[in-house]
Protein backbone atom coordinates (compact mmCIF):
# COMPACT_ATOMS: atom_id res chain seq x y z
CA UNK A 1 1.66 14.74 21.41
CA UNK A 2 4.47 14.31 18.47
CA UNK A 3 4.10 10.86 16.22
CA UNK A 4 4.81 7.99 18.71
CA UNK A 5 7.76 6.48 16.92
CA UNK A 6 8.00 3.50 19.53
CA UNK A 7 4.44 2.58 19.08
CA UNK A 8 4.04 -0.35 16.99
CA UNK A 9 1.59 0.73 14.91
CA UNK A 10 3.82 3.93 14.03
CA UNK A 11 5.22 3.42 10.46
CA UNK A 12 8.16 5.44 8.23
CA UNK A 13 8.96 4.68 4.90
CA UNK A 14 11.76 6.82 2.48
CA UNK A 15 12.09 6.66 -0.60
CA UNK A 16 15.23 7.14 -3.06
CA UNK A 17 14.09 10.35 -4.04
CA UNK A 18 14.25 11.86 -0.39
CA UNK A 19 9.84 11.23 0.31
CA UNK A 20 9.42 9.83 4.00
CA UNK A 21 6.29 9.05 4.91
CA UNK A 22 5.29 8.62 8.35
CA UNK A 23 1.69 7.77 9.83
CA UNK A 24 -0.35 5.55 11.82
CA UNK A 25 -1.20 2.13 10.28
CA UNK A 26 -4.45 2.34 12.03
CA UNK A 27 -5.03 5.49 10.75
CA UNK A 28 -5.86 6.53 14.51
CA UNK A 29 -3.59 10.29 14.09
CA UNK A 30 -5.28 12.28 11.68
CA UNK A 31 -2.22 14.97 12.22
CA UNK A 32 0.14 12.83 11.28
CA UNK A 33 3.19 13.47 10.60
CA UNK A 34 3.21 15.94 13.15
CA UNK A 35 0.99 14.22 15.82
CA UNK A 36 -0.60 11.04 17.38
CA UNK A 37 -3.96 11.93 19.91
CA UNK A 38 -2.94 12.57 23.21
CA UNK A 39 -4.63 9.42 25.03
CA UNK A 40 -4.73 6.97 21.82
CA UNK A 41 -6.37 3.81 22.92
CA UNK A 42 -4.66 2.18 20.76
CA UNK A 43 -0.64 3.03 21.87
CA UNK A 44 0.98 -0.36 21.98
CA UNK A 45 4.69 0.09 22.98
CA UNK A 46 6.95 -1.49 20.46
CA UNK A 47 8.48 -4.86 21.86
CA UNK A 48 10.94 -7.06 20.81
CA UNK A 49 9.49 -10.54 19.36
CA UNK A 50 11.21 -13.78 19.71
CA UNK A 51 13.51 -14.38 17.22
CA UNK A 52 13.63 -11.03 16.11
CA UNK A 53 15.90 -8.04 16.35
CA UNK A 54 14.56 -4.80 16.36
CA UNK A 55 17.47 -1.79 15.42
CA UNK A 56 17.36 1.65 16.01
CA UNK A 57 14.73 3.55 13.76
CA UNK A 58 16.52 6.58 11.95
CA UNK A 59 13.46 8.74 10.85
CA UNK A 60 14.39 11.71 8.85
CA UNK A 61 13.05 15.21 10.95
CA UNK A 62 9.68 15.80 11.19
CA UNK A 63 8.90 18.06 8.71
CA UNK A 64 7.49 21.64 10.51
CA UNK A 65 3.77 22.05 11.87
CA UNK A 66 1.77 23.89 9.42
CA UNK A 67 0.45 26.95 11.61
CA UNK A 68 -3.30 25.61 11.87
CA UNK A 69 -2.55 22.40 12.68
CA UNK A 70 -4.82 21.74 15.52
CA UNK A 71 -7.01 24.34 14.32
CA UNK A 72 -8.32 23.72 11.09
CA UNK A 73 -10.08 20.46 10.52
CA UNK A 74 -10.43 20.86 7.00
CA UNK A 75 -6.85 19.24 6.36
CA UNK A 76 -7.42 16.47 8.36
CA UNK A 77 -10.95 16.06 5.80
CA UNK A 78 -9.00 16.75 2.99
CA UNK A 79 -6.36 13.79 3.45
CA UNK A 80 -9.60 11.35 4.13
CA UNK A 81 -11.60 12.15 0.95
CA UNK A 82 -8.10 11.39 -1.21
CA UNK A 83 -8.14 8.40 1.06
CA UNK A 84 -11.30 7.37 0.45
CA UNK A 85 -10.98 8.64 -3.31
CA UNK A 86 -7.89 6.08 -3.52
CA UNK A 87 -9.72 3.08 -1.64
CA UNK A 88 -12.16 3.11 -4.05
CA UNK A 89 -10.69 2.89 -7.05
CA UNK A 90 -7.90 0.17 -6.00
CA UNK A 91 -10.95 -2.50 -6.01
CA UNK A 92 -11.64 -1.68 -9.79
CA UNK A 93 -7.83 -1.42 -10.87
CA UNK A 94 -7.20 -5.02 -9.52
CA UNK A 95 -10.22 -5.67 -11.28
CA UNK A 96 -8.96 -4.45 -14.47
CA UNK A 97 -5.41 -6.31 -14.95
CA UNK A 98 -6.88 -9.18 -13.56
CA UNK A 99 -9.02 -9.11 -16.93
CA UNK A 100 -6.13 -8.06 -18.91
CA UNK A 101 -3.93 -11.14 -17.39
CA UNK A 102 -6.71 -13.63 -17.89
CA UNK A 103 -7.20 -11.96 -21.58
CA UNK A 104 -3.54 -12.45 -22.41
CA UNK A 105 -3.62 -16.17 -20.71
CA UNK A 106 -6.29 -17.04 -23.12
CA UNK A 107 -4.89 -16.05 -26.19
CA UNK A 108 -1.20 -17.57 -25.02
CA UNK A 109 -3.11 -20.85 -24.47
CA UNK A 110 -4.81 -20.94 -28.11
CA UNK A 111 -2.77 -23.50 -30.68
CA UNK A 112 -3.33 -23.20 -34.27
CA UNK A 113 -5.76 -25.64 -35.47
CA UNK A 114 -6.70 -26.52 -31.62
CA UNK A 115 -9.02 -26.00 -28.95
CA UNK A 116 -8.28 -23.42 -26.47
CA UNK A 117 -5.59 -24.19 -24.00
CA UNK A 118 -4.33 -27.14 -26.41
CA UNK A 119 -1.84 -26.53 -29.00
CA UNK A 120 -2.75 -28.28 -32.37
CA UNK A 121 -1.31 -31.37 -33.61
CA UNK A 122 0.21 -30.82 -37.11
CA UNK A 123 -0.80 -33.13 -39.90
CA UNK A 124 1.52 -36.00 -41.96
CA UNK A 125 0.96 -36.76 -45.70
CA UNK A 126 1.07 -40.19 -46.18
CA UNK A 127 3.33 -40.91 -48.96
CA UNK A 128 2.69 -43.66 -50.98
């Protein structure tokens, strides 16, 4: 079965440099972009919501099968392991410039003479 592009799950993105990528956001069609399962429980038929206005999805071509598509399940392992490579790490990059933005918070908030987060007061001479 090609990629259901009237399911509502079914997703394609391009991108200035000519990229489209098309898949399942449940990822339910481990062939895509050539293919969705043939009885996907999950096929929910695009509708139009209220209030909205759905246009016409232009999707570049499909690109062409690979020969063992179908065949091979070593592709389809492939893709998850980079998935699951790329899940991983997001956790610990969020991690990461969350520390860096709460580093450069810190040292933004610091006043000469003062207590973090307060900027000093400066000092008069009394003349006299």
């Amino acid at each position: 079965m090609p990629m259901r592009q009237d399911c509502k799950y079914f997703e394609s993105r391009s991108y200035p440099n000519g990229d489209t990528v098309r898949k399942c956001d449940l990822d339910l069609a481990p062939e895509a972009p050539w293919r969705c399962p043939d009885d996907c429980p999950s096929y929910t038929r695009r509708m139009v919501d209220v209030n909205w206005s759905h246009g016409t999805l232009v999707t570049p071509a499909t690109p062409d099968e690979p020969a063992s598509l179908g065949e091979d399940d070593s592709i389809a392992a492939l893709l998850d392991a980079a998935e699951d490579i790329v899940n991983e790490a997001g956790p610990r990059v969020i991690a990461d410039l969350e520390r860096e933005s709460s580093k450069r918070r810190f040292l933004k908030g610091r006043g000469k003479g003062g207590t973090p987060g307060k900027p000093g007061k400066k000092k008069r001479r009394r003349r006299g």
